[in-house]
N, C-alpha and C. Protein backbone atom coordinates (compact mmCIF):
# COMPACT_ATOMS: atom_id res chain seq x y z
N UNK A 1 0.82 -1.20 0.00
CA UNK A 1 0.00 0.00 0.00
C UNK A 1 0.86 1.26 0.00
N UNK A 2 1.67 1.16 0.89
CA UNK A 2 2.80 2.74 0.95
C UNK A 2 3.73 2.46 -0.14
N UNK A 3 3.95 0.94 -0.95
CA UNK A 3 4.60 1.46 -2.13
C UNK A 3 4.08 2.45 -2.84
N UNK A 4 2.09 2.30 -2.92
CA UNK A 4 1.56 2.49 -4.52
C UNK A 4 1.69 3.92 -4.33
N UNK A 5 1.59 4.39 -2.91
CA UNK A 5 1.32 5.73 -3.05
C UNK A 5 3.11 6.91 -2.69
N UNK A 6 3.94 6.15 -2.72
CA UNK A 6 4.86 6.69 -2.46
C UNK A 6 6.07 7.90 -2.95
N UNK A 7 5.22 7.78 -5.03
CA UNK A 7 6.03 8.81 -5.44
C UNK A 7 5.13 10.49 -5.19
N UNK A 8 3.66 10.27 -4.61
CA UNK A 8 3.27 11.82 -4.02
C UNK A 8 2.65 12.15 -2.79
N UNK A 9 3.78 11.04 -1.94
CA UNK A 9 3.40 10.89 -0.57
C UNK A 9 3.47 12.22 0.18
N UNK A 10 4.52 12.82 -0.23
CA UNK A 10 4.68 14.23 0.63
C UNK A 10 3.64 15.12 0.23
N UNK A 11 3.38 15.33 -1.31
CA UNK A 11 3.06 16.54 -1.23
C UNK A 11 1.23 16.04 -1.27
N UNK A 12 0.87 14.71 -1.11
CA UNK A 12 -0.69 14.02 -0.12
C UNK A 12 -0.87 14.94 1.13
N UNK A 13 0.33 14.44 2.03
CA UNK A 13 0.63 14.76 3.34
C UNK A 13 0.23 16.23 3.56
N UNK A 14 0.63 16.86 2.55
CA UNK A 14 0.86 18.42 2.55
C UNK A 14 -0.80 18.83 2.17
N UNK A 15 -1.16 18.18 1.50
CA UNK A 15 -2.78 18.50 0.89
C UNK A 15 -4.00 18.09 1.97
N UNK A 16 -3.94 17.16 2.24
CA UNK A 16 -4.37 16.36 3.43
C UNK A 16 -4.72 17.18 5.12
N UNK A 17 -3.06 17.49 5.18
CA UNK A 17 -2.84 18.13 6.60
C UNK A 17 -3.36 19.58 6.22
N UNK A 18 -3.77 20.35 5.45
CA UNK A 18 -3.69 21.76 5.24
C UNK A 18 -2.63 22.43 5.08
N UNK A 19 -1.16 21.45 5.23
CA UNK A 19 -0.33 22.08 5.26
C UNK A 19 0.24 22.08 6.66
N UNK A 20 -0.07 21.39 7.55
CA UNK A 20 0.24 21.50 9.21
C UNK A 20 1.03 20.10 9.63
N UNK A 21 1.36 19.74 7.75
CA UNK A 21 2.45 18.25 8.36
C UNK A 21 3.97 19.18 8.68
N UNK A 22 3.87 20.24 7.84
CA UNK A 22 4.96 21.05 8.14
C UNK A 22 5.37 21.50 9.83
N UNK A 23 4.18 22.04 9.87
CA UNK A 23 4.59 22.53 11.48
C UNK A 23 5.01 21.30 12.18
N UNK A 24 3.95 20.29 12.09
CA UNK A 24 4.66 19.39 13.07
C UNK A 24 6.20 18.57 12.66
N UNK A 25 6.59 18.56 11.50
CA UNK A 25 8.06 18.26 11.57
C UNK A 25 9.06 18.92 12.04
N UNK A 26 8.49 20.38 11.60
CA UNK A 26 9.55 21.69 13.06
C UNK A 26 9.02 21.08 14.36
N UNK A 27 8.15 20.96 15.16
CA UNK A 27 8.38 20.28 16.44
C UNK A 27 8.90 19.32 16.64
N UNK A 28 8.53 17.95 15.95
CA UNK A 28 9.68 16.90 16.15
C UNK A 28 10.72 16.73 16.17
N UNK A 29 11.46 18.14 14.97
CA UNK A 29 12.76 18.29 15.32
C UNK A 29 13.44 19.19 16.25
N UNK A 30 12.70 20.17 16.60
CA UNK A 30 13.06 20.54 17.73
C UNK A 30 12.81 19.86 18.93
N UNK A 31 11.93 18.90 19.27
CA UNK A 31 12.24 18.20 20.45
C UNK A 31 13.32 16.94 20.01
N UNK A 32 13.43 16.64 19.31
CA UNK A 32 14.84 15.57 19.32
C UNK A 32 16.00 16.74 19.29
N UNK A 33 16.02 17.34 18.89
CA UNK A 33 17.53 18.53 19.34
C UNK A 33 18.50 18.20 18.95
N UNK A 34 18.64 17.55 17.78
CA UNK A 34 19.67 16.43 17.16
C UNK A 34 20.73 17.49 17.26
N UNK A 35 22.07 17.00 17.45
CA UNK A 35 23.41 17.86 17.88
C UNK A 35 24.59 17.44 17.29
N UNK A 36 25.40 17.67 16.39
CA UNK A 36 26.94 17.24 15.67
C UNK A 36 27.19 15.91 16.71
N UNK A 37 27.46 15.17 16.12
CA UNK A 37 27.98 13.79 17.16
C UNK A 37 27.41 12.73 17.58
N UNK A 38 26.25 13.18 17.17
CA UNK A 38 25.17 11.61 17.40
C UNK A 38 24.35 11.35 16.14
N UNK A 39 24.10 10.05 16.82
CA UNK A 39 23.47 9.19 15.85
C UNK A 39 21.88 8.75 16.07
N UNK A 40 21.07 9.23 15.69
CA UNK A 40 19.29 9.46 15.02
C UNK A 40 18.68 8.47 14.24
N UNK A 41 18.05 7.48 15.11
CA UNK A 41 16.85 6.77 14.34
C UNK A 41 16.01 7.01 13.91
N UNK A 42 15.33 7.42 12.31
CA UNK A 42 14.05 7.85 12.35
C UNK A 42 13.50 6.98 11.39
N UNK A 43 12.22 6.40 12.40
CA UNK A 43 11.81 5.41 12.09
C UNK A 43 10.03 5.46 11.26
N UNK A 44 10.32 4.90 10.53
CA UNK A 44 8.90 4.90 9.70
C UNK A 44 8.98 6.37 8.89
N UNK A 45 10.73 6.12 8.13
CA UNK A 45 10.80 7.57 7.75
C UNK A 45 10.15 8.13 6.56
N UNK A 46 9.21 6.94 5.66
CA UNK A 46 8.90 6.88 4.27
C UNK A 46 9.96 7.71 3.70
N UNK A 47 10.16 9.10 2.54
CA UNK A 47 10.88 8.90 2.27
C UNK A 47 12.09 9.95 2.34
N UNK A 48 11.98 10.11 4.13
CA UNK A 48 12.98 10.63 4.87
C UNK A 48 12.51 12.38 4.77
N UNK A 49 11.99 12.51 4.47
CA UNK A 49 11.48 14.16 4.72
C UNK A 49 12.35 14.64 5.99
N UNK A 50 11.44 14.31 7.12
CA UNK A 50 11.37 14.34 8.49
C UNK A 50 13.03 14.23 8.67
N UNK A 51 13.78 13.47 8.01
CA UNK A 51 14.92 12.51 8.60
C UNK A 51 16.14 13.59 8.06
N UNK A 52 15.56 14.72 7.40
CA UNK A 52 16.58 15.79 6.53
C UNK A 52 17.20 16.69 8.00
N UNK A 53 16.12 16.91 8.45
CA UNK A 53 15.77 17.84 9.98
C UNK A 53 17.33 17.59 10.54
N UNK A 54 17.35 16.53 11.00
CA UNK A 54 18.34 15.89 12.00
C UNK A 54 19.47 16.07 11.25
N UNK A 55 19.90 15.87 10.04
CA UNK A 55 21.81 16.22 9.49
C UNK A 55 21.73 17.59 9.36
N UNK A 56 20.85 18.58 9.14
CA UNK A 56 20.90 19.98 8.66
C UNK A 56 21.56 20.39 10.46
N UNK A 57 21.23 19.52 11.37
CA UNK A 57 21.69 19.69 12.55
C UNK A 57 23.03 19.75 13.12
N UNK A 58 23.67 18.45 12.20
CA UNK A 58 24.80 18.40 12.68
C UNK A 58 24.83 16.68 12.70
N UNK A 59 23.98 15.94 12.87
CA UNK A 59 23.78 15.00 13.54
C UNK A 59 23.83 13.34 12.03
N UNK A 60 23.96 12.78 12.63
CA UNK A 60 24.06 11.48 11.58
C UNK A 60 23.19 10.75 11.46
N UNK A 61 21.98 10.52 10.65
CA UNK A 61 20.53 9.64 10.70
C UNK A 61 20.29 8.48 10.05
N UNK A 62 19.68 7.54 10.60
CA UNK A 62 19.37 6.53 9.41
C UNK A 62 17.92 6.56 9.40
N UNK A 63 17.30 6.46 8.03
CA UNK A 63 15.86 6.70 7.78
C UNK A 63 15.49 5.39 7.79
N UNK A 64 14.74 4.47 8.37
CA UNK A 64 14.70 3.26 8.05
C UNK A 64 12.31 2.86 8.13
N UNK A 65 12.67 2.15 7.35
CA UNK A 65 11.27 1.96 6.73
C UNK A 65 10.76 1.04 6.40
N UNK A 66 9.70 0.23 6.09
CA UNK A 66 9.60 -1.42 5.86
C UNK A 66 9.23 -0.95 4.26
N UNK A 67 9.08 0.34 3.96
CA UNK A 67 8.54 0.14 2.03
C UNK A 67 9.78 0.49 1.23
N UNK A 68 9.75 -0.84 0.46
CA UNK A 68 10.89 -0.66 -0.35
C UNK A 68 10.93 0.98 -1.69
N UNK A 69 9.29 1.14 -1.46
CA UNK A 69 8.55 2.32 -2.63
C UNK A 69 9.22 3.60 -1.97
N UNK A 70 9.18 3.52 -0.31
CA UNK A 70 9.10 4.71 0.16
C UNK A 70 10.71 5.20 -0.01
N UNK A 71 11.62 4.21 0.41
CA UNK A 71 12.87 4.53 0.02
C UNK A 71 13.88 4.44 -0.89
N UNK A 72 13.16 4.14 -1.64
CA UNK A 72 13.86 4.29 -3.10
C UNK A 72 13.25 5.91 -3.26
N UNK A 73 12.53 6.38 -3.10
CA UNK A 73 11.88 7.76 -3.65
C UNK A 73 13.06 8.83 -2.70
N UNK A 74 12.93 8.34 -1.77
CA UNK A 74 13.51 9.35 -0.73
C UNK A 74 15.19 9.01 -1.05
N UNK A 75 15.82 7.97 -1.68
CA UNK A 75 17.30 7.63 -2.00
C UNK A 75 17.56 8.61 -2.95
N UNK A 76 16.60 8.96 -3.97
CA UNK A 76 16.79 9.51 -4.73
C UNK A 76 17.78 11.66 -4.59
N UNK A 77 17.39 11.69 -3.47
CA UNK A 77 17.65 13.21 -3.28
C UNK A 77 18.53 12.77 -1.41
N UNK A 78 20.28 12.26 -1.80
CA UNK A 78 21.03 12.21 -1.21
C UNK A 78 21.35 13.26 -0.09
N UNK A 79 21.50 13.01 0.90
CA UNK A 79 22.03 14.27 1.95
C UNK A 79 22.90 13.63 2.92
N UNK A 80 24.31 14.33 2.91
CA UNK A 80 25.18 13.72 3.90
C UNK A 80 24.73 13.63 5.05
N UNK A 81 25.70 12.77 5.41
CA UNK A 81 24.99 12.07 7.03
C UNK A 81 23.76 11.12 7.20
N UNK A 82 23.17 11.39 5.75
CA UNK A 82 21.81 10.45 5.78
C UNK A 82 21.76 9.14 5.32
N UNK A 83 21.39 7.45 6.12
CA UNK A 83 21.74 6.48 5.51
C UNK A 83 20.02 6.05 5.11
N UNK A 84 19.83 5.43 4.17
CA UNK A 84 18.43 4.96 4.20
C UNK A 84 18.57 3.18 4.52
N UNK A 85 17.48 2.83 5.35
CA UNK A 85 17.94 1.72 5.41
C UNK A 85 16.54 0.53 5.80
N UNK A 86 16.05 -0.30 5.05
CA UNK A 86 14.88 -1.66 5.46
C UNK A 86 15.17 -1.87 6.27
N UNK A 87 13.66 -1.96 7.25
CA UNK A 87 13.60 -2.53 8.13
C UNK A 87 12.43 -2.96 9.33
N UNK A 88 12.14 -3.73 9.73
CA UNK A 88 10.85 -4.10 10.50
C UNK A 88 10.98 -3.54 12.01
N UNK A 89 9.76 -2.37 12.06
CA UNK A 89 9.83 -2.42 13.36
C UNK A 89 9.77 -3.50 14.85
N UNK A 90 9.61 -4.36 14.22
CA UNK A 90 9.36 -5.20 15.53
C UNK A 90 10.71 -6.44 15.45
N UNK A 91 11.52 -5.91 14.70
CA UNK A 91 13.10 -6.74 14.47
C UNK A 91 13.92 -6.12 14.36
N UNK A 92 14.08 -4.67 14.69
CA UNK A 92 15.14 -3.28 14.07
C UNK A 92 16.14 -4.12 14.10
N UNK A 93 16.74 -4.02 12.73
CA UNK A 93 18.28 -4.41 11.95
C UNK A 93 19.02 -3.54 12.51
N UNK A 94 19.15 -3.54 14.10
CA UNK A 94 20.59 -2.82 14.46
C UNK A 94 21.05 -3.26 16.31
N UNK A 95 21.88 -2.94 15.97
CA UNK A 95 22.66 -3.47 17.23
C UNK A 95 21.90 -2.94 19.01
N UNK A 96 22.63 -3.38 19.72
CA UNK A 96 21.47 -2.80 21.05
C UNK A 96 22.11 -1.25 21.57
N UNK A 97 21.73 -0.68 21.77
CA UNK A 97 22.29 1.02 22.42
C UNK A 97 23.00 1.67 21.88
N UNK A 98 22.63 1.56 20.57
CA UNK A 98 23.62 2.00 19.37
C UNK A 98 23.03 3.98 19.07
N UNK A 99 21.89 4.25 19.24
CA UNK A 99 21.06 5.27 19.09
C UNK A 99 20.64 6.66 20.27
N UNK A 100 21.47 7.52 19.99
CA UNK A 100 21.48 8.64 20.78
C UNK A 100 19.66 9.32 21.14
N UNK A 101 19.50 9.32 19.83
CA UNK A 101 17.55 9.35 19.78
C UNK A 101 17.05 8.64 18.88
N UNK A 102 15.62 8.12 19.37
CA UNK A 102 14.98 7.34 18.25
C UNK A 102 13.29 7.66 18.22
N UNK A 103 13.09 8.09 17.22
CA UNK A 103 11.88 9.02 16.74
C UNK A 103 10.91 8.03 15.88
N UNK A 104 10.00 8.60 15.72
CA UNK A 104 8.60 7.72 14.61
C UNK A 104 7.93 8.74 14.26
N UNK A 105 7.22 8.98 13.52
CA UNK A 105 6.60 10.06 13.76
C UNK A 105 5.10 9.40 12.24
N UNK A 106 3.97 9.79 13.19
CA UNK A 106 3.02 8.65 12.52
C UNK A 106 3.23 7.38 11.65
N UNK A 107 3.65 6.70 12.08
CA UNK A 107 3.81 5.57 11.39
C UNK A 107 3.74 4.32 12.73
N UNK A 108 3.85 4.48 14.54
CA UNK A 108 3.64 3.55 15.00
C UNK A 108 2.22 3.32 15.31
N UNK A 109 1.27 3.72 14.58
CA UNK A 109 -0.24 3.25 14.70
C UNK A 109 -0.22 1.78 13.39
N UNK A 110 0.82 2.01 12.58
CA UNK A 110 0.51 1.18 11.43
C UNK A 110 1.56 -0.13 11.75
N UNK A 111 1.90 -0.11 12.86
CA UNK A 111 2.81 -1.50 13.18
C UNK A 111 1.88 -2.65 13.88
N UNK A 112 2.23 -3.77 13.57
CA UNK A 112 1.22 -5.15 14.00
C UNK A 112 1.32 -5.04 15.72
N UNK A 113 2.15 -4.99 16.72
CA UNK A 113 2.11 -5.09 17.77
C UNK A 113 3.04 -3.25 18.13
N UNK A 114 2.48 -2.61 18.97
CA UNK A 114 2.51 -1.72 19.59
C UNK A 114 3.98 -1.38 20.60
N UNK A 115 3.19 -2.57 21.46
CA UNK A 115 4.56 -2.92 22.26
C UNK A 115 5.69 -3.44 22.13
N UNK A 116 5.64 -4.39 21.07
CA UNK A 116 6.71 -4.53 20.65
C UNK A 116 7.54 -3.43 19.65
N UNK A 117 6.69 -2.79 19.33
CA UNK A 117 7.81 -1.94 18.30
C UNK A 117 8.63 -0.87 19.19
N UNK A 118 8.00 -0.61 20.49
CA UNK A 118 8.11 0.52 21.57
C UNK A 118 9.52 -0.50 21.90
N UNK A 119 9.41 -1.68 22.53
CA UNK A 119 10.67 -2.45 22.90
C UNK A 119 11.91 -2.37 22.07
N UNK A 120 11.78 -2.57 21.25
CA UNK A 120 12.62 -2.75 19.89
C UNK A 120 13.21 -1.42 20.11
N UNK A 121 12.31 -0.05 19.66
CA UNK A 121 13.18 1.44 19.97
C UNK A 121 14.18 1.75 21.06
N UNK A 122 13.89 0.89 22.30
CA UNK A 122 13.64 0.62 23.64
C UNK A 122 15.03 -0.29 23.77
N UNK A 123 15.47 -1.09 22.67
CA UNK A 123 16.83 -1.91 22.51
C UNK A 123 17.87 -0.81 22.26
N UNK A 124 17.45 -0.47 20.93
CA UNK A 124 18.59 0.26 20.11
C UNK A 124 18.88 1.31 20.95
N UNK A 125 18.62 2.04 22.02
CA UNK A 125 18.44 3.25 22.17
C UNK A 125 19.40 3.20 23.13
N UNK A 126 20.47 4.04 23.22
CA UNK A 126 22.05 3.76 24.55
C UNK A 126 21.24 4.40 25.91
N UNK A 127 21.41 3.48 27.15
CA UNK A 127 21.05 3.99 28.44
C UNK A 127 21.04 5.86 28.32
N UNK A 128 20.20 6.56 29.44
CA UNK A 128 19.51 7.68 28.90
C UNK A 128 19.46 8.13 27.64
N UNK A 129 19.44 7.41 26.66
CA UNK A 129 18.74 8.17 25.19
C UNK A 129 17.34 8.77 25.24
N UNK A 130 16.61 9.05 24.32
CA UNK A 130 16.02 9.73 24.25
C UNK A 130 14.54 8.97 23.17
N UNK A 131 13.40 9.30 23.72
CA UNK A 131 12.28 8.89 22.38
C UNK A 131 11.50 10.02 22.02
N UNK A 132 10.87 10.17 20.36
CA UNK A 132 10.15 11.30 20.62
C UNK A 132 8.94 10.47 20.00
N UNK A 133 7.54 10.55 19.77
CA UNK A 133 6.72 9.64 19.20
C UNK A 133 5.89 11.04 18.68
N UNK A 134 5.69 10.49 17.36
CA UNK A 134 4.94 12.06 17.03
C UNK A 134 3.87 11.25 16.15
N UNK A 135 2.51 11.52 16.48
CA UNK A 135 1.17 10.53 15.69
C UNK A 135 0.02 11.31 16.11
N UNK A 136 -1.02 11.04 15.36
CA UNK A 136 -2.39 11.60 15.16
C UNK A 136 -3.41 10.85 16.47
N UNK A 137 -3.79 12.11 16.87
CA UNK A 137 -4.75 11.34 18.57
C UNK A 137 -6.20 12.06 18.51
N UNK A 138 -6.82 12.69 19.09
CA UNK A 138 -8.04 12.57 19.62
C UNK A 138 -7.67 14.15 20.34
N UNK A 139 -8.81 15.10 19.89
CA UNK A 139 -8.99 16.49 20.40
C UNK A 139 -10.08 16.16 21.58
N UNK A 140 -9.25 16.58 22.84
CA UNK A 140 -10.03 16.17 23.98
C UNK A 140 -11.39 16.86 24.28
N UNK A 141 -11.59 18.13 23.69
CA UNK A 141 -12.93 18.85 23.49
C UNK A 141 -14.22 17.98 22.67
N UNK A 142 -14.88 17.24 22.94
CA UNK A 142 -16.21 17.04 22.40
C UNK A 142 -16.14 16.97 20.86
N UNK A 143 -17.04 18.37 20.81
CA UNK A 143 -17.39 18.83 19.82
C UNK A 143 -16.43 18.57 18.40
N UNK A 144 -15.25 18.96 18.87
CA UNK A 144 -14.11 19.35 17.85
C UNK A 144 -13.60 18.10 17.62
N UNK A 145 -13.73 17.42 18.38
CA UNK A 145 -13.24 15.98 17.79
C UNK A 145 -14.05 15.23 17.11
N UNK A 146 -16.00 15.39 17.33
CA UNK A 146 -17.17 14.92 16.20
C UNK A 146 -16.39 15.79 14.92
N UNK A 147 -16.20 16.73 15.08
CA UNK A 147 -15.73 17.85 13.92
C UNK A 147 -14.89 16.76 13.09
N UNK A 148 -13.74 16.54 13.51
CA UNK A 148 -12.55 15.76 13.16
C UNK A 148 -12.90 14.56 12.52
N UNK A 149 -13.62 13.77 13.17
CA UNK A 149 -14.03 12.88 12.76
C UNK A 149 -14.84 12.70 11.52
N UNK A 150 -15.85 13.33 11.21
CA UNK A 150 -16.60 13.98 9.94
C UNK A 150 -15.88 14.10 9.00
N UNK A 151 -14.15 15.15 9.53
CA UNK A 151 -13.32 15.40 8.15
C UNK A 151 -12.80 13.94 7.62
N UNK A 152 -12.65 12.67 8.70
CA UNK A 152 -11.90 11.97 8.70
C UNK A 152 -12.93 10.89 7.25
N UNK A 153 -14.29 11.10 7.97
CA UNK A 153 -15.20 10.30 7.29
C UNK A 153 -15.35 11.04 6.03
N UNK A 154 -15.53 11.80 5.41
CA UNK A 154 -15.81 12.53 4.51
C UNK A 154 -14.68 13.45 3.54
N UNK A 155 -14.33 13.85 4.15
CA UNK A 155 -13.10 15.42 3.51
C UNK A 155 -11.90 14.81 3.00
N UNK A 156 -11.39 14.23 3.82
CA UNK A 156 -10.36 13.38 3.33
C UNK A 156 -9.96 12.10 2.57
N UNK A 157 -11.27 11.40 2.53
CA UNK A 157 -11.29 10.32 1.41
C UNK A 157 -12.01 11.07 0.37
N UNK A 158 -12.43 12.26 0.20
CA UNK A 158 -13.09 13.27 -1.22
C UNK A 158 -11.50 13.51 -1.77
N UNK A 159 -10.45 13.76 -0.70
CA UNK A 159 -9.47 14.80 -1.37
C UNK A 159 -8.56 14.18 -2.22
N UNK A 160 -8.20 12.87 -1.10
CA UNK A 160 -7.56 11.94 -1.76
C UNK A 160 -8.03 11.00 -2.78
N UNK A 161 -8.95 11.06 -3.18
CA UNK A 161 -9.68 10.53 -4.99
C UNK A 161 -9.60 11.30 -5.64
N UNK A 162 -9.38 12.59 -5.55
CA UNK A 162 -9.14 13.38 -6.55
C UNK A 162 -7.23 13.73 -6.81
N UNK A 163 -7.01 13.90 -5.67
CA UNK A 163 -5.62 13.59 -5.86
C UNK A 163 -4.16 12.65 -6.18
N UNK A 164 -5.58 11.55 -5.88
CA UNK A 164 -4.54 10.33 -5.76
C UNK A 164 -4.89 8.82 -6.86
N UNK A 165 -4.24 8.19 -7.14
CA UNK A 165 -4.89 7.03 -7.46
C UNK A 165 -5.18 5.56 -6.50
N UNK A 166 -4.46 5.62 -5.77
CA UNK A 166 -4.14 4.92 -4.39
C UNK A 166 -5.55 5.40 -3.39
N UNK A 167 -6.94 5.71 -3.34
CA UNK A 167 -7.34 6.05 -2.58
C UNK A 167 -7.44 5.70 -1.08
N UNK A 168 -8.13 4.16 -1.83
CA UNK A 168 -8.09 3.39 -0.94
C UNK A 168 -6.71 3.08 0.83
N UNK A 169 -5.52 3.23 0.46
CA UNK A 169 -4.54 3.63 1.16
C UNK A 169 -4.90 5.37 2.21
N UNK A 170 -5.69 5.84 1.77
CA UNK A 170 -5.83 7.00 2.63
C UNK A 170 -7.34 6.52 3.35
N UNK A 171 -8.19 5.81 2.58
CA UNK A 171 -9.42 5.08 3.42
C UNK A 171 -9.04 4.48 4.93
N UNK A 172 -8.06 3.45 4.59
CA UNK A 172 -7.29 2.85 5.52
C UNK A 172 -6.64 4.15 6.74
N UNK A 173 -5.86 4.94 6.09
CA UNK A 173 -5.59 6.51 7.17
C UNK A 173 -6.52 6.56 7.99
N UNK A 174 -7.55 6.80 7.68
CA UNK A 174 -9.10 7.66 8.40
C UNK A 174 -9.15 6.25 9.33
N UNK A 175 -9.26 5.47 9.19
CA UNK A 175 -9.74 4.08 10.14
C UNK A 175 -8.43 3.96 11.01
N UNK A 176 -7.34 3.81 10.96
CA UNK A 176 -6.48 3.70 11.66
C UNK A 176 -6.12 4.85 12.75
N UNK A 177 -6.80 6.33 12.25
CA UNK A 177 -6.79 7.24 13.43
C UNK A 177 -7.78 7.44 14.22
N UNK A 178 -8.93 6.85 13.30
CA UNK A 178 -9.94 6.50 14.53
C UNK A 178 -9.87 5.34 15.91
N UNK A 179 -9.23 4.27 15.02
CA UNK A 179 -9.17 3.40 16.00
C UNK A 179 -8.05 3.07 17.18
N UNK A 180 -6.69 4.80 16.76
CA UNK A 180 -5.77 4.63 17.42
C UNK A 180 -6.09 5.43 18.64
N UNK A 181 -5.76 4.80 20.18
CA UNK A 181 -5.87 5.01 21.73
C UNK A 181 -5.39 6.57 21.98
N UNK A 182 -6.05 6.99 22.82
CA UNK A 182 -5.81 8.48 22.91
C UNK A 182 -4.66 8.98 23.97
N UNK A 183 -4.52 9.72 24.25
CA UNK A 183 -2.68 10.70 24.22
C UNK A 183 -2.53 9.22 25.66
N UNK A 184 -3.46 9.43 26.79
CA UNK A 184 -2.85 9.00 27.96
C UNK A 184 -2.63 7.67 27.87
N UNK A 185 -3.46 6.70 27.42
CA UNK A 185 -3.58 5.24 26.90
C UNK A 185 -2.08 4.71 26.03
N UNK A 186 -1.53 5.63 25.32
CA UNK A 186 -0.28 5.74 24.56
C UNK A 186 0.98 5.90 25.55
N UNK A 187 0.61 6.62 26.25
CA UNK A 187 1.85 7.06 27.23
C UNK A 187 2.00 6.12 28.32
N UNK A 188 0.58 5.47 28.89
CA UNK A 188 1.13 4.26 29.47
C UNK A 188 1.22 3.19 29.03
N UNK A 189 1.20 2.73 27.32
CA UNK A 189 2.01 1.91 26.55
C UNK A 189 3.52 1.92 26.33
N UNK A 190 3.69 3.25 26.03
CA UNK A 190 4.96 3.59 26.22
C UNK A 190 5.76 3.24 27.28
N UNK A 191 5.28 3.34 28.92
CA UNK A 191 5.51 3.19 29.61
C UNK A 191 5.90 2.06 30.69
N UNK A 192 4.71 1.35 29.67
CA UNK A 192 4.87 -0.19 29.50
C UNK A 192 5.92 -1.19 29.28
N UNK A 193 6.48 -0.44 28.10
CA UNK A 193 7.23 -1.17 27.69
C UNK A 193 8.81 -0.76 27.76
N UNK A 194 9.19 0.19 29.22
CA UNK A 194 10.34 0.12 30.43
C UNK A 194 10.80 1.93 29.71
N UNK A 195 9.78 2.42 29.07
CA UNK A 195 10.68 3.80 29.24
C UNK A 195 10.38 4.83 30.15
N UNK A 196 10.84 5.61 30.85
CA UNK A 196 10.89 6.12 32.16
C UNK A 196 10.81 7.77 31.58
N UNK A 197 10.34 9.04 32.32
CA UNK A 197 10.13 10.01 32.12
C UNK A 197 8.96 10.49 30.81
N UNK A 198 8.06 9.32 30.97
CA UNK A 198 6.94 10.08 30.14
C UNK A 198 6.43 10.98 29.72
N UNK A 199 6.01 11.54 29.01
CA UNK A 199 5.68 13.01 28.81
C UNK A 199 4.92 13.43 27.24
N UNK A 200 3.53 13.81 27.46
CA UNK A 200 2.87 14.35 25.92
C UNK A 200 2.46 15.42 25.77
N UNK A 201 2.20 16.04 25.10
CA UNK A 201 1.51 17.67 24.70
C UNK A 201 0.77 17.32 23.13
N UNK A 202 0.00 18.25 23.20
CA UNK A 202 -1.25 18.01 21.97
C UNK A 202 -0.39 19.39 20.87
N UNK A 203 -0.65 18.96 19.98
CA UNK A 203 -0.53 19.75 18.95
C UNK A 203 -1.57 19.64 17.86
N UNK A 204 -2.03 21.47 17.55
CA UNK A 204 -3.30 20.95 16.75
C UNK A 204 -4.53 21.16 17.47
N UNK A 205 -4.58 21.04 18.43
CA UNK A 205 -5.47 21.10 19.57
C UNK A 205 -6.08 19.29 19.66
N UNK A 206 -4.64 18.88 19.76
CA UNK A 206 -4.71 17.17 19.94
C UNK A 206 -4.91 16.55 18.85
N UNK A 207 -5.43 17.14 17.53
CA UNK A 207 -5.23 16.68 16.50
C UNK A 207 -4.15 15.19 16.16
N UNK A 208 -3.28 15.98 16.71
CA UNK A 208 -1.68 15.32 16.47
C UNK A 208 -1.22 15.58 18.15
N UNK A 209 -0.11 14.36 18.80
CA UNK A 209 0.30 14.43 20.11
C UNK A 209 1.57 13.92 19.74
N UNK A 210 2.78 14.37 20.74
CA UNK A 210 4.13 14.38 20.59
C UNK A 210 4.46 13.57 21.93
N UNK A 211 5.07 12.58 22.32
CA UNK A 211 5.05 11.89 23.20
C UNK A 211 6.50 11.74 23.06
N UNK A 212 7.32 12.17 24.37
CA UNK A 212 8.98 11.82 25.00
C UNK A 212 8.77 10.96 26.00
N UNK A 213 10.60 10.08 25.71
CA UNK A 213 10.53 9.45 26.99
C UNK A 213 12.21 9.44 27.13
N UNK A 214 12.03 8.72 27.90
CA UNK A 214 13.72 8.38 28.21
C UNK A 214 14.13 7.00 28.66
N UNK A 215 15.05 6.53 27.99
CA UNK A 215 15.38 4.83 28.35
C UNK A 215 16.36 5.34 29.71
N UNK A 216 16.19 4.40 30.62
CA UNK A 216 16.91 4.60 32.00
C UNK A 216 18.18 4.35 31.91
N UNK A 217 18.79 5.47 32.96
CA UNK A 217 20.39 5.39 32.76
C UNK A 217 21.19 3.97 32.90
């Protein structure tokens, strides 16, 4: 599915969000704070957009992704420091505490087990590293979240048939953010699965939630 739609995944994203996938990649990268000298997991990078953030920093990234569509698109437009690289979240192809920070940013709603993919980040990640989880949640106001929901049912499977040929792949979107657990339910998954210093904030007005943690020293 993220092959078919992968050569106008970004600028979907961009049509889709109103344009507010932007803002939230300036927050994700400003809360990872990527710094000359370390090394940045960003995971479920499709085709590394997000994953540019972190070398413009200073910092050394690997974009890693299970669609072979998504990274071949994103191989295409090289940036030092940047490795692209396959891989299953719930088997990360890399060594244990190898990762200064390790990021996702919507893409762990679309993994088969939850907790396990949280563990796995939870391997790679060197004693106090760092997590940032950046995904689509639930506006805790009522009203505004029937609102949301409506766009989810309606607005957004209109936009993406006209934009896309892949619709169906954005059908699937709308169902998967409905059925994904809201900010606090996430954070004690997270929490679950041994990372220590929890912490979320809504962006969007919860639209979208940014969730840190910290693997213990």
């Amino acid at each position: 599915m993220f092959d078919n739609v992968a050569e106008r995944y970004d600028l979907l994203n961009d049509a889709l969000s109103l344009g507010m996938d932007r803002r939230w990649r300036t927050v994700v990268a400003r809360s990872v704070a990527a710094r000359p000298g370390q090394l940045v997991l960003d995971l479920a990078a499709g085709t590394g957009t997000s994953s540019r953030a972190f070398v413009v920093a200073g910092a050394r990234c690997v974009a890693c992704d299970f669609s072979f569509g998504m990274l071949s698109v994103g191989a295409r437009k090289p940036a030092r420091g940047l490795a692209f690289a396959a891989g299953d979240a719930l088997a990360l192809p890399f060594a244990d505490a190898v990762f200064d920070v390790v990021t996702i940013s919507f893409g762990l709603r679309n993994v088969a087990d939850t907790g396990q993919a949280l563990a796995e980040l939870l391997r790679v990640t060197r004693p106090g590293g760092r997590l940032v989880v950046c995904e689509f949640s639930h506006p805790p106001v009522r009203r505004l979240n029937a609102a949301y929901e409506q766009y989810l049912n309606r607005g957004l499977p209109l936009i993406a048939r006209r934009l896309s040929r892949s619709a169906g792949a954005y059908e699937y979107l709308a169902e998967s953010i409905k059925e994904w657990p809201p900010q606090q339910v996430l954070a004690g998954k997270i929490a679950g699965a041994g990372w220590t210093a929890v912490s979320w904030r809504n962006l969007t007005l919860g639209v979208v939630a940014l969730h840190e943690a910290r693997r213990p020293a």
